[in-house]
Protein backbone atom coordinates (compact mmCIF):
# COMPACT_ATOMS: atom_id res chain seq x y z
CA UNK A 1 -9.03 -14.20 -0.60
CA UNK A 2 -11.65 -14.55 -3.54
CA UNK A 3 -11.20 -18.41 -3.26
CA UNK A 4 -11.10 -18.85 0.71
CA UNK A 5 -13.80 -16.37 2.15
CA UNK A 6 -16.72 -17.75 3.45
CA UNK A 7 -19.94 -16.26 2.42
CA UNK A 8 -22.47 -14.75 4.89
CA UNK A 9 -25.28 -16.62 5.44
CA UNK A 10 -28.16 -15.23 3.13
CA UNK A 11 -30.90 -16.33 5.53
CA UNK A 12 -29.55 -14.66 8.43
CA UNK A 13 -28.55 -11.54 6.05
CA UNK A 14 -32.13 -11.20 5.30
CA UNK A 15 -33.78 -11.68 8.70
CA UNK A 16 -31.24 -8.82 10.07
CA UNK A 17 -32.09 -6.39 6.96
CA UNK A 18 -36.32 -7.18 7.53
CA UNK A 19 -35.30 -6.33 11.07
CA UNK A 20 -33.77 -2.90 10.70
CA UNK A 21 -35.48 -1.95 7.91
CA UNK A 22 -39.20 -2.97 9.24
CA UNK A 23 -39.73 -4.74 6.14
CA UNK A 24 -42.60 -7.96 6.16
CA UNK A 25 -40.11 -9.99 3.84
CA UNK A 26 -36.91 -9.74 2.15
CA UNK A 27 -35.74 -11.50 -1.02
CA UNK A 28 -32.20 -12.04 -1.34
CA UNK A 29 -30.80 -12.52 -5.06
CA UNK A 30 -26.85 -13.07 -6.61
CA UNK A 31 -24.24 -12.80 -3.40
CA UNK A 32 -20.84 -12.49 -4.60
CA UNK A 33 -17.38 -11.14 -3.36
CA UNK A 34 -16.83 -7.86 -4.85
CA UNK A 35 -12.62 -7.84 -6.21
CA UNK A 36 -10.48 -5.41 -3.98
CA UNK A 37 -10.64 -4.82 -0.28
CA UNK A 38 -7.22 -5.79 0.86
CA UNK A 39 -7.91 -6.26 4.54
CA UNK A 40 -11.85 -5.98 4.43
CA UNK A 41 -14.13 -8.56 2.45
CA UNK A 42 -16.92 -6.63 0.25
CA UNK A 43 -20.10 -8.67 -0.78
CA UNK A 44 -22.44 -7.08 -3.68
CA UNK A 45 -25.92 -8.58 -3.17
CA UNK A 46 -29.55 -7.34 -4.52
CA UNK A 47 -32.69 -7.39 -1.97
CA UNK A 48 -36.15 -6.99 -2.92
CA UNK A 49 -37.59 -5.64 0.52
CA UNK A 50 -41.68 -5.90 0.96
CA UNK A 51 -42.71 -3.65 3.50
CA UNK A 52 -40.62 -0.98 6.04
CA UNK A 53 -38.94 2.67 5.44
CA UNK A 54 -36.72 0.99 2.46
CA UNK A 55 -39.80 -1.12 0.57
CA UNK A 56 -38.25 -1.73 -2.57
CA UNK A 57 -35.55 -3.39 -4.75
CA UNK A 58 -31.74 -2.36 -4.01
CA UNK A 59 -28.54 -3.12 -4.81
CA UNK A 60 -26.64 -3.19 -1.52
CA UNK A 61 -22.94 -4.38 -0.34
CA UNK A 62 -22.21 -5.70 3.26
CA UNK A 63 -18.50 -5.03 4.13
CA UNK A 64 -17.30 -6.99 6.51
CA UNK A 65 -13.68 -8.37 8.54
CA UNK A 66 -11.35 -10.73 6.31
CA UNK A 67 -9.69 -13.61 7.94
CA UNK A 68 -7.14 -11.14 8.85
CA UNK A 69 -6.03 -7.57 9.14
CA UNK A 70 -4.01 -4.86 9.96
CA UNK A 71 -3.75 -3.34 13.38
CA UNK A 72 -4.20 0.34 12.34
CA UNK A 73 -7.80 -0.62 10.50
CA UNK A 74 -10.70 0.54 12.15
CA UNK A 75 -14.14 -2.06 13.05
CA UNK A 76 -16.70 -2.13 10.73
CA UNK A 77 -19.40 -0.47 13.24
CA UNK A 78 -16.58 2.57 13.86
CA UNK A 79 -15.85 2.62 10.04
CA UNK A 80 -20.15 2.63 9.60
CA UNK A 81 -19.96 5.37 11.87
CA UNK A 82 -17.29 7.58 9.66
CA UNK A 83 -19.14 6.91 6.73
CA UNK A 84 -22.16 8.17 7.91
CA UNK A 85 -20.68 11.46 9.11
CA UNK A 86 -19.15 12.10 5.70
CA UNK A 87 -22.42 11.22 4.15
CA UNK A 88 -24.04 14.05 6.10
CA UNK A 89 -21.50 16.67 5.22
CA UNK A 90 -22.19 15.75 1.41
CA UNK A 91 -19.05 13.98 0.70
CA UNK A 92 -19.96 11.26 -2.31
CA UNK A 93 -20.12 7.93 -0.28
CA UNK A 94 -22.04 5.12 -0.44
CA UNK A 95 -25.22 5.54 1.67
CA UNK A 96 -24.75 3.48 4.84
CA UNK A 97 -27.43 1.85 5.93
CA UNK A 98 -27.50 -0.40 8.76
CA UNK A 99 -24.82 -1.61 11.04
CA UNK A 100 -24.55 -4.85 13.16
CA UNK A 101 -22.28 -5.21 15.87
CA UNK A 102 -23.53 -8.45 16.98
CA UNK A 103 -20.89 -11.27 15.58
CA UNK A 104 -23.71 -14.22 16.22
CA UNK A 105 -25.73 -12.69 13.26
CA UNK A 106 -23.04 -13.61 10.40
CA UNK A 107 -20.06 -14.64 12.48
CA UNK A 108 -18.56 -11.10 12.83
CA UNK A 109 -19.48 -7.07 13.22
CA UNK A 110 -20.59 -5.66 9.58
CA UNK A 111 -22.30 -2.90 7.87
CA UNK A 112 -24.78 -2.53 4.98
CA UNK A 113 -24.49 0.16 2.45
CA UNK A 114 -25.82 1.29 -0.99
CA UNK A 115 -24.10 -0.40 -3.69
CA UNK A 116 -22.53 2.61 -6.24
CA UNK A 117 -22.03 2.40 -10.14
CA UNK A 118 -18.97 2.29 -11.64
CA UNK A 119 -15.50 1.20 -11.34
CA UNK A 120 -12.23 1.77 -8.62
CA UNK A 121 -9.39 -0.59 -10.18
CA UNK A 122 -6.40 2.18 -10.52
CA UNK A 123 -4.47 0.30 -12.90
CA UNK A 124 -7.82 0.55 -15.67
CA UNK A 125 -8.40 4.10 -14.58
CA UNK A 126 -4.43 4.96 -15.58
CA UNK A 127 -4.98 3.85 -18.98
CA UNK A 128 -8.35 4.00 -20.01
CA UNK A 129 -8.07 6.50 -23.28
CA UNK A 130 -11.69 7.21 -22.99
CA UNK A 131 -10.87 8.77 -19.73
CA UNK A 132 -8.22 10.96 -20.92
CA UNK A 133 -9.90 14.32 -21.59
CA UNK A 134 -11.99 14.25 -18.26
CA UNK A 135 -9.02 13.34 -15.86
CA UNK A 136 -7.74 16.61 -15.01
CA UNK A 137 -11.85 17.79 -13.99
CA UNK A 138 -11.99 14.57 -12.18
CA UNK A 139 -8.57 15.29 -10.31
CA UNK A 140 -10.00 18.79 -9.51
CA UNK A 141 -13.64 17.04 -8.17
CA UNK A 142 -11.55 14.79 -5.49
CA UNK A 143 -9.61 17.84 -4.48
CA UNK A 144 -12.97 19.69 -3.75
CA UNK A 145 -14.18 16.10 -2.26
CA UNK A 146 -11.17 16.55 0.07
CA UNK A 147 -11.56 19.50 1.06
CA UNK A 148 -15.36 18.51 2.14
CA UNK A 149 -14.27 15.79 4.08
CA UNK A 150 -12.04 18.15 6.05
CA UNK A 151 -14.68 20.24 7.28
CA UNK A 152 -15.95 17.16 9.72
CA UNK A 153 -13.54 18.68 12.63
CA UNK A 154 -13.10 17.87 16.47
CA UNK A 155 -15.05 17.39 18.78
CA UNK A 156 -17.40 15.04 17.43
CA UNK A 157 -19.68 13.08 19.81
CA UNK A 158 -20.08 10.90 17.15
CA UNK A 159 -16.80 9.87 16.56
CA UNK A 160 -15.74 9.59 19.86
CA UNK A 161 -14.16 6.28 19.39
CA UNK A 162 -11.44 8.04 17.24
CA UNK A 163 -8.31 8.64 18.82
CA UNK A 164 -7.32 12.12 19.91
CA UNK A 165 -5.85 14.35 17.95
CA UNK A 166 -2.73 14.71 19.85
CA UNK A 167 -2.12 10.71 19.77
CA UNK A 168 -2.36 11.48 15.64
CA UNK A 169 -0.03 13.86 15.48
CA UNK A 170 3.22 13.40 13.18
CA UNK A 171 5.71 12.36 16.31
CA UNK A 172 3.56 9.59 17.71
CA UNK A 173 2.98 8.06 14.16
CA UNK A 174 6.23 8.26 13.82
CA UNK A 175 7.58 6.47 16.63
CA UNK A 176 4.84 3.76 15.64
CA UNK A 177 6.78 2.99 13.11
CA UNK A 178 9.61 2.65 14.99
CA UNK A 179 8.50 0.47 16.98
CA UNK A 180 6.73 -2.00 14.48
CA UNK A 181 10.16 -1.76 12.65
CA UNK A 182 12.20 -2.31 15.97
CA UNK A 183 9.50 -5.71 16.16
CA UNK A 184 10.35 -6.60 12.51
CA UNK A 185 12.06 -9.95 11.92
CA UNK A 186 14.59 -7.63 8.91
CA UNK A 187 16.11 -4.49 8.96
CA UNK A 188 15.45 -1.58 6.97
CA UNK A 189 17.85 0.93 6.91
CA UNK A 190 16.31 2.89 3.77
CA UNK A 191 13.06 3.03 6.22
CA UNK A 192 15.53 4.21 9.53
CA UNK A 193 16.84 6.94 6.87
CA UNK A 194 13.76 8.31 5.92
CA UNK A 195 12.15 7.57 9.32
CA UNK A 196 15.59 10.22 10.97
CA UNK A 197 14.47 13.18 8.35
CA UNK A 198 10.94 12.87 9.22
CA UNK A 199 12.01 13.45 12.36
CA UNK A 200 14.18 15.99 12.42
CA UNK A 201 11.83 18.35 9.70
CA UNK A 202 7.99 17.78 11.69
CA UNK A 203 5.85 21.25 9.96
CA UNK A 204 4.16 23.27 12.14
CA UNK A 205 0.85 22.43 13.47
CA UNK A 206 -2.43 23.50 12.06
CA UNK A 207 -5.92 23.12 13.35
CA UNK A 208 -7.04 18.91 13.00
CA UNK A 209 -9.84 17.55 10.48
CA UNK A 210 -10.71 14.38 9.36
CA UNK A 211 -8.23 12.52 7.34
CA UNK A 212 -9.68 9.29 5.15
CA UNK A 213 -5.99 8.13 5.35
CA UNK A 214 -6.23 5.69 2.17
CA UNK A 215 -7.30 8.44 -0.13
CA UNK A 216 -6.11 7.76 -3.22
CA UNK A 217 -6.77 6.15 -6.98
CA UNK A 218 -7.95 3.03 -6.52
CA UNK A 219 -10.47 3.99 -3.40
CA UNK A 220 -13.00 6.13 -5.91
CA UNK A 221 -15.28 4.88 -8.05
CA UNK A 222 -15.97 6.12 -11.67
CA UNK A 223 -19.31 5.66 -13.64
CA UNK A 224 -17.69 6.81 -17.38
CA UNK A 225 -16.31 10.14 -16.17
CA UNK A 226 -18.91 10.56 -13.52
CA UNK A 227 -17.34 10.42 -9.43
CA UNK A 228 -19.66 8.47 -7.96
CA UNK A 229 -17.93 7.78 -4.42
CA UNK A 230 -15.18 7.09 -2.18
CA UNK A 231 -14.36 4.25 -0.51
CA UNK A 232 -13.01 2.24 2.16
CA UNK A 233 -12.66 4.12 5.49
CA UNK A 234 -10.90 1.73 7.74
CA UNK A 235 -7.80 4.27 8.77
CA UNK A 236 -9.49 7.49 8.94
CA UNK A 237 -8.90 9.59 11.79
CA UNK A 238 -8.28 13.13 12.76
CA UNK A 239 -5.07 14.69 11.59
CA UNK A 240 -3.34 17.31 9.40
CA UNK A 241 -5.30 18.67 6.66
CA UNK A 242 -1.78 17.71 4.10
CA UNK A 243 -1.92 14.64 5.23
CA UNK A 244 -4.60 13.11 2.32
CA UNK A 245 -3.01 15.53 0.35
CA UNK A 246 -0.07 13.65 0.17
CA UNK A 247 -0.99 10.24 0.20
CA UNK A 248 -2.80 10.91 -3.01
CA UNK A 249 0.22 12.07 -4.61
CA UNK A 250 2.45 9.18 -3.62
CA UNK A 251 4.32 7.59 -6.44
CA UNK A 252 2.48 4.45 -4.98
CA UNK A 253 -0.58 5.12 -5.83
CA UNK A 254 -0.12 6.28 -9.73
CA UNK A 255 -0.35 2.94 -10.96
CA UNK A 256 0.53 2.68 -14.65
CA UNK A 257 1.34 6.41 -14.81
CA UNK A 258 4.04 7.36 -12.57
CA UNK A 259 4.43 10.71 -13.91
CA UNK A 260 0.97 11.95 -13.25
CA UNK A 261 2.09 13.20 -9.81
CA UNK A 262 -1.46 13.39 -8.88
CA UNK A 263 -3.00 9.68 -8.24
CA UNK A 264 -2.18 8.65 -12.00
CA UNK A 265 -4.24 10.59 -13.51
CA UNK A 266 -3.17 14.30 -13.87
CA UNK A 267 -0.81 16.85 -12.89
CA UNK A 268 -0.80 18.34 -9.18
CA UNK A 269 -2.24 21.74 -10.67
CA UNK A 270 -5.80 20.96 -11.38
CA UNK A 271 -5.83 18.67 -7.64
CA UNK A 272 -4.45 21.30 -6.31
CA UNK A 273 -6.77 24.33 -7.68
CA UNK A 274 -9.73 21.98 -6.51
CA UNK A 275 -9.16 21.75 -3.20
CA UNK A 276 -7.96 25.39 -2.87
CA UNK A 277 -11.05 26.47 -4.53
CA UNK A 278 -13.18 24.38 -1.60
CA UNK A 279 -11.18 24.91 1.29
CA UNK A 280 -10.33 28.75 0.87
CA UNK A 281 -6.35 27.51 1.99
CA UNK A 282 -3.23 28.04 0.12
CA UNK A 283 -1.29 24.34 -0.23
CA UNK A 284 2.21 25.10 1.10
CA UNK A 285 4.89 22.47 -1.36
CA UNK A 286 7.37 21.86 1.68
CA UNK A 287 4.28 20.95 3.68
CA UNK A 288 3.41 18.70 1.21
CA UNK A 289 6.80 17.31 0.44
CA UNK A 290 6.96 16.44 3.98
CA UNK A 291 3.44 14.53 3.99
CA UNK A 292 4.11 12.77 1.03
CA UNK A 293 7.66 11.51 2.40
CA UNK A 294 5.32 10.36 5.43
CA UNK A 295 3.12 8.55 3.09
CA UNK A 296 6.13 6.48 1.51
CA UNK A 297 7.25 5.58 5.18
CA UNK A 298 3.58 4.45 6.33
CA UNK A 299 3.08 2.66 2.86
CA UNK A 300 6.19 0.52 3.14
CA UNK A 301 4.82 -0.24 6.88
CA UNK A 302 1.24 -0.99 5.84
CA UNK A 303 2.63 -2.93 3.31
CA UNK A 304 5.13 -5.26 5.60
CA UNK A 305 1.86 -5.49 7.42
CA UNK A 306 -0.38 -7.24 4.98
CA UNK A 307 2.89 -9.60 4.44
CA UNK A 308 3.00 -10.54 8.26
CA UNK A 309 -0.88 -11.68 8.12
CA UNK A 310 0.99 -14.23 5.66
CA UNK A 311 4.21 -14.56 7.62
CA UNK A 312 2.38 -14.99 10.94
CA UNK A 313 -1.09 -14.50 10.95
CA UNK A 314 -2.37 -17.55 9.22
CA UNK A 315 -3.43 -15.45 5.83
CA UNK A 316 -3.35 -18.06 2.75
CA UNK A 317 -4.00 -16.11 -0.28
CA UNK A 318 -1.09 -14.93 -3.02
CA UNK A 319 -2.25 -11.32 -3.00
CA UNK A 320 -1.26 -10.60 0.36
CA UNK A 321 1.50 -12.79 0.65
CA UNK A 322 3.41 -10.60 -2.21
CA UNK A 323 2.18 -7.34 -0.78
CA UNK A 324 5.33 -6.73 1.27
CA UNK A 325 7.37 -6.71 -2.01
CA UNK A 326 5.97 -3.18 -2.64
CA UNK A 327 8.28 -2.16 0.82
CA UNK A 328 11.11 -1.28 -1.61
CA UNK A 329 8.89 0.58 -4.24
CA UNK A 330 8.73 2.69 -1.29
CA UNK A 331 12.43 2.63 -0.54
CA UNK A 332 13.72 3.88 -3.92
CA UNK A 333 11.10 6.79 -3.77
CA UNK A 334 12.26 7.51 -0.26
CA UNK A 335 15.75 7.80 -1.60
CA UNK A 336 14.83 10.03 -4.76
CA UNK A 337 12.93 12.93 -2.84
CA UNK A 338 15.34 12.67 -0.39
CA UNK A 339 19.16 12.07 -1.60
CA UNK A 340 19.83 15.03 -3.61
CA UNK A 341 22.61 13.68 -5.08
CA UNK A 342 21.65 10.92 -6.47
CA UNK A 343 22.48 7.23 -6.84
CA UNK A 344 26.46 6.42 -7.73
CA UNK A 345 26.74 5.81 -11.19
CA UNK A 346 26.86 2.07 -11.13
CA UNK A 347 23.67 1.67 -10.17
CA UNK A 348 22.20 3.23 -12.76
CA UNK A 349 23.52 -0.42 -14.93
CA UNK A 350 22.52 -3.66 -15.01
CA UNK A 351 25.16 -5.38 -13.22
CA UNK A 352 27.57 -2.69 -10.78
CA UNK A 353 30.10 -4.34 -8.53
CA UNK A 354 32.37 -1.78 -5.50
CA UNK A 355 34.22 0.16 -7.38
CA UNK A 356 37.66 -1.20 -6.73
CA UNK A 357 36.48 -4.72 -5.57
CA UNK A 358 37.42 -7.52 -7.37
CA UNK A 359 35.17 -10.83 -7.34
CA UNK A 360 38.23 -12.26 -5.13
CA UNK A 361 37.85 -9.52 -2.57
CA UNK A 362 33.99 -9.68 -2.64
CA UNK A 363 33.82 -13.87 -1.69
CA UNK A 364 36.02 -13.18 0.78
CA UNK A 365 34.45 -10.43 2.82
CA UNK A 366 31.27 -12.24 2.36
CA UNK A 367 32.80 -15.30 3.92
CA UNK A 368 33.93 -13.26 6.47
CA UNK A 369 30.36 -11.77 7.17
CA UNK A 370 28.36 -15.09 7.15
CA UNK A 371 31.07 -16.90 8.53
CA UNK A 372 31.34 -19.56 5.76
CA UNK A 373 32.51 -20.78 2.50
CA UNK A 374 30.25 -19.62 0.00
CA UNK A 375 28.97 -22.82 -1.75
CA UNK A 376 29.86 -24.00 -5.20
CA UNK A 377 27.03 -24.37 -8.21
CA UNK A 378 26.04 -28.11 -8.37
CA UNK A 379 26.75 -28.88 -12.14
CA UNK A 380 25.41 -32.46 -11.69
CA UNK A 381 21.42 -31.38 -12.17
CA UNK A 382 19.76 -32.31 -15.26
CA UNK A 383 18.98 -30.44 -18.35
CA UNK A 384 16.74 -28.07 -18.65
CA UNK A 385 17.66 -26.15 -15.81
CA UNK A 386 14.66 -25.83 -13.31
CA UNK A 387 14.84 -21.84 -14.32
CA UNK A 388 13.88 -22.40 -17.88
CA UNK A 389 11.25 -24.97 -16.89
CA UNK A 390 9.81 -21.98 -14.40
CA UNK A 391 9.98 -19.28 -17.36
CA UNK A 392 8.27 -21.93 -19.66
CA UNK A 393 5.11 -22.57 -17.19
CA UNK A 394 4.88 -19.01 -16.70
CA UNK A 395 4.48 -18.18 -20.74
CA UNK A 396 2.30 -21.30 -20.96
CA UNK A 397 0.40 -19.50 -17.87
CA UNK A 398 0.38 -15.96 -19.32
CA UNK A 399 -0.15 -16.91 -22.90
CA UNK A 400 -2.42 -20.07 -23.20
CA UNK A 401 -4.03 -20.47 -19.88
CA UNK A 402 -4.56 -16.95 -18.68
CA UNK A 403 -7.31 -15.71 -21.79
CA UNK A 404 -9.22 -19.15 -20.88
CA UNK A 405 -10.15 -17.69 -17.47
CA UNK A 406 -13.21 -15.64 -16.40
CA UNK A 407 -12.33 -12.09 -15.97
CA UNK A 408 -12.51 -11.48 -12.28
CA UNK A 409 -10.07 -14.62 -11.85
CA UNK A 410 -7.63 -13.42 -14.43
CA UNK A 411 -5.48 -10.65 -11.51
CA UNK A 412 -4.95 -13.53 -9.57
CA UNK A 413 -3.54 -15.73 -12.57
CA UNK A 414 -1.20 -12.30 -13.01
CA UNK A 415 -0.03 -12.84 -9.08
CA UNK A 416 0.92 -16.02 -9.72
CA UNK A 417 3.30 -15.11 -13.12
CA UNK A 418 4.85 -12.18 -10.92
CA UNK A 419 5.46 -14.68 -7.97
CA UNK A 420 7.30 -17.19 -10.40
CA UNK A 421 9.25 -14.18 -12.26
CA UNK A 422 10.57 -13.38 -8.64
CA UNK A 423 11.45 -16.70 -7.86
CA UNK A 424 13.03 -17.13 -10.73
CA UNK A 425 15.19 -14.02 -10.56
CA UNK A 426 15.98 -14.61 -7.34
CA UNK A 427 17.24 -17.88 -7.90
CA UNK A 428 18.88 -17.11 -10.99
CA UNK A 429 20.23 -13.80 -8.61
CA UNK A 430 22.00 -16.29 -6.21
CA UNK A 431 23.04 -14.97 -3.09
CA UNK A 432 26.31 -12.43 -4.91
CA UNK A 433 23.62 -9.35 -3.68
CA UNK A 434 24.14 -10.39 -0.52
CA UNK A 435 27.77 -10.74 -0.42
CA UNK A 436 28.11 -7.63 -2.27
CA UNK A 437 25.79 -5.92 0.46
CA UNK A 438 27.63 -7.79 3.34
CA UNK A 439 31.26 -6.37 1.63
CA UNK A 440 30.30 -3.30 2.00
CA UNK A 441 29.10 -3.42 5.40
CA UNK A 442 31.97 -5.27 6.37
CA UNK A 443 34.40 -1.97 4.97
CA UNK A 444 32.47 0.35 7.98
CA UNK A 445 32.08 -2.29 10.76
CA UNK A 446 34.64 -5.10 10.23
CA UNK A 447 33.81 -8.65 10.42
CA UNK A 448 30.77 -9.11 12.45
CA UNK A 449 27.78 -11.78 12.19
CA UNK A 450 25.43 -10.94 8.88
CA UNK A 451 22.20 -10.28 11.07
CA UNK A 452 24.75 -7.71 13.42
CA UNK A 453 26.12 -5.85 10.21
CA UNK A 454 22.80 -4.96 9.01
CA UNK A 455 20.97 -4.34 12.51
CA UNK A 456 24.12 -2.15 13.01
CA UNK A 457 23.89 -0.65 9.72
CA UNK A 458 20.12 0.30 10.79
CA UNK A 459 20.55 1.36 13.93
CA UNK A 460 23.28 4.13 13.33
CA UNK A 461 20.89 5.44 10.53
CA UNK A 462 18.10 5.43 13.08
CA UNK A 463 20.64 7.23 15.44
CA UNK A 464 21.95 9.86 12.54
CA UNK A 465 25.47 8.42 13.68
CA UNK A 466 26.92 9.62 10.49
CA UNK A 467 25.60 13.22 10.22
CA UNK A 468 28.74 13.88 11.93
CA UNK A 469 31.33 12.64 9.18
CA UNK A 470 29.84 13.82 5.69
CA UNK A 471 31.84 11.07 3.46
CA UNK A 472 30.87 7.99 6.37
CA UNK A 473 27.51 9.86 4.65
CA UNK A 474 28.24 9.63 1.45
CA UNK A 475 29.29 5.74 1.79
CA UNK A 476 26.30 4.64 3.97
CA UNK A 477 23.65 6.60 1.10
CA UNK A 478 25.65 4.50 -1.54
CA UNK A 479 24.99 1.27 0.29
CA UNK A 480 21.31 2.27 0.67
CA UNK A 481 20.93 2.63 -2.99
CA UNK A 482 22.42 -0.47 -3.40
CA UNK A 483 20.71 -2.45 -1.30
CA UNK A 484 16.96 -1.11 -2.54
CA UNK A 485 18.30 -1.35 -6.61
CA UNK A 486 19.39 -4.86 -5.82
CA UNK A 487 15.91 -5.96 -4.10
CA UNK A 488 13.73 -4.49 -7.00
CA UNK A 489 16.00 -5.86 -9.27
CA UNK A 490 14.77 -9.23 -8.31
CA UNK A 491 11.34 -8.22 -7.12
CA UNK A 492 9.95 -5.69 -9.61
CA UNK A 493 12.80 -4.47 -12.21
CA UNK A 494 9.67 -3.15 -14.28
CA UNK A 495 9.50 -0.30 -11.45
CA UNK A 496 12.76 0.38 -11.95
CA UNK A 497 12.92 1.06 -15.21
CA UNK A 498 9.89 3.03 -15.06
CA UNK A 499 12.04 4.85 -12.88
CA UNK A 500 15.29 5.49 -14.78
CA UNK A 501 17.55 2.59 -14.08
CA UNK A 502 18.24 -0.16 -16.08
């Protein structure tokens, strides 16, 4: 995005701030995309206004559409209007300021707000050692800022734009998944799986608040050790009060510290005691364990998402193209809260093949599957190999080119090693995942078309058609495991090692 979004124009900017603000004049000075803001674009500018309620200099940020989005995301004018409200009720936000709904004064709706000290990249906040000592207060501040956000409750005149409660309740997210997953050009059965338990183990109600929905590390901001805000409001809405509770804890959301169960940075205890502490209410675990099962299943949809604005929405950039990778982070967390029992023993290895299957007996379900002759490696290239001419532009890349690069550039360099290192695992991968996938499928269904095997496969999950027959169970759990090791074997093996397998 940071090297195909268009920037406002500064003249009309200003006229629209002197405007609202009642100022005689105002300066602007240094426009420049902020980094972050998957689906929104964020531009950091300073104004020097002469004249009006705000006479002054400020350091402001207009957030605005990107090219693209997501369906669930609010507008900018409703998002102005949530960020206001949690402003009143002394949440730590960024002041909003003015909003425009008028697309003929920049080219789209957009807000202004105060621009807030500090820093929100996750990753730097996992690992910064000077951060260590205060992480478990600042765990136990965002559980108190929680807990103040939940006080904004139904009815609210104000936020009458927001959906109904009843329309967010559990079931009807739920079968919005289903559906966007019944739309969805490939199965996921690991997503079906998890999508059946939800399901079948909806808590009971309690009274609706407002949920931020994305609030997590990586939407704060932190001056030092100081909270100075939270950001980005786009899918807040009224729901259960567990509901933040746990998206914060998902393992997606740790970053470099998966085994800080709260956001990367501490334990659940001192996240916990804050919010208990504010909101007077006793955090039930199963509660919990259900929300944050909820939050895998809508993270590996938000995530498929920001891949179809690349697949079919026109988006351009790397960083959202690769975004739908994460969909199987999600799927091997799914499977380890979840499957009690574990993944077989072969997939805890580098290489497992069906127990009992020889290579012989794998080619030839496969062909049976797909319905052709799987093809034989062309020996006639030349030498080197195009892999080791990828892995050699990606060292050159991460080791010569990347430390010549200006800082704010150098994530996007990073997106561009990861996208080769999947390529070239994939390639290197071939297609024996598949046939060993398509084998299996083949033992419970017979020989049917590939697409049929695995929309089969998904639909009986979706259908609990093998509650019924505990070792049909067994088998189709083993196959899930399977399938999700093999896909993060070629698209993040780093994840799975930081998860136990090799």
């Amino acid at each position: 995005m940071a090297a195909t979004a268009s920037p406002p124009s500064e003249a009309a900017l200003a006229r629209f701030l002197a405007e609202a603000s009642g100022a005689d004049r105002v300066e602007m000075a240094g426009l420049e995309l902020l980094a972050g803001g998957a689906i929104q674009e964020n531009w950091g500018f300073g104004a020097e206004l002469v004249g009006g309620r705000l006479a002054g200099t400020h350091r402001l940020v207009l957030r605005t559409d990107a090219a693209t989005g997501v369906p669930s995301s609010l507008g900018r004018v409703e998002e102005f209007a949530i960020l206001r409200a949690a402003h009143a009720a002394g949440v730590a936000v960024p002041e909003p300021l003015f909003a425009c709904a008028n697309p003929d004064v920049i080219g789209k709706p957009f807000f202004v707000m105060r621009r807030l000290p500090g820093n929100a990249l996750g990753r730097a906040i996992t690992i910064d050692p000077a951060l260590e000592p205060a992480l478990p207060r600042i765990a136990a501040r965002l559980g108190a800022e929680l807990a103040r956000i939940q006080t904004i409750r139904p009815p609210r005149a104000d936020l009458g734009f927001l959906p109904s409660s009843e329309e967010s309740e559990p079931e009807t997210q739920i079968a919005g998944f289903r559906a966007y997953l019944g739309r969805h050009p490939r199965s996921r059965p690991v997503l079906e799986w998890a999508i059946r338990w939800l399901e079948t183990h909806i808590p009971a109600r309690l009274p609706p608040v407002l949920c931020h929905r994305d609030f997590r590390t990586g939407n704060y901001m932190l001056d030092g050790v100081e909270l100075t805000g939270i950001l980005d409001w786009e899918f807040a809405g009224w729901g259960d009060p567990d509901e933040d509770i746990g998206w914060f804890c998902c393992k997606g959301w740790r970053f470099a510290r998966l085994d800080r169960e709260a956001g990367g940075i501490a334990d659940r205890a001192p996240f916990y005691q804050g919010y208990e502490s504010a909101s007077g209410r006793r955090l039930d675990p199963e509660r919990v364990r259900f929300w944050e099962i909820f939050a895998n299943v809508r993270w590996a949809v938000i995530a498929l998402q920001q891949s179809d604005r690349y697949l079919t929405g026109g988006a351009r950039d790397l960083s959202t193209a690769i975004i739908g990778r994460r969909a199987a982070e999600c799927e091997l967390e799914l499977l380890m809260l979840l499957d009690h029992a574990g993944p077989p023993a072969s997939c805890r290895q580098a290489g497992s093949r069906r127990s009992g299957a020889s290579p012989d007996a794998d080619s030839a379900s496969a062909a049976c599957a797909r319905g052709e002759t799987p093809a034989v490696r062309d020996l006639m290239r030349d030498l080197p190999s195009g892999f080791d001419l990828v892995e050699l532009g990606r060292d050159l890349l991460l080791d010569e080119l990347l430390p010549l690069v200006p800082e704010p550039r150098r994530r996007e360099l990073h997106l561009v090693a990861t996208a080769i290192a999947i390529a070239r695992r994939e390639a290197l991968a071939g297609d024996e995942p598949i046939r060993e996938i398509l084998g299996w499928l083949t033992e419970f269904y017979g020989c049917l078309p590939e697409d049929a095997l695995l929309c089969r496969f998904a639909a009986d999950l979706r259908n609990g058609a093998f509650a019924t027959s505990q070792p049909r169970e067994q088998a189709a759990r083993a196959i899930l495991w399977r399938m999700t090791i093999a896909r993060l074997r070629e698209g993040n093996p780093q994840f799975l090692a930081a998860n136990g397998f090799a």
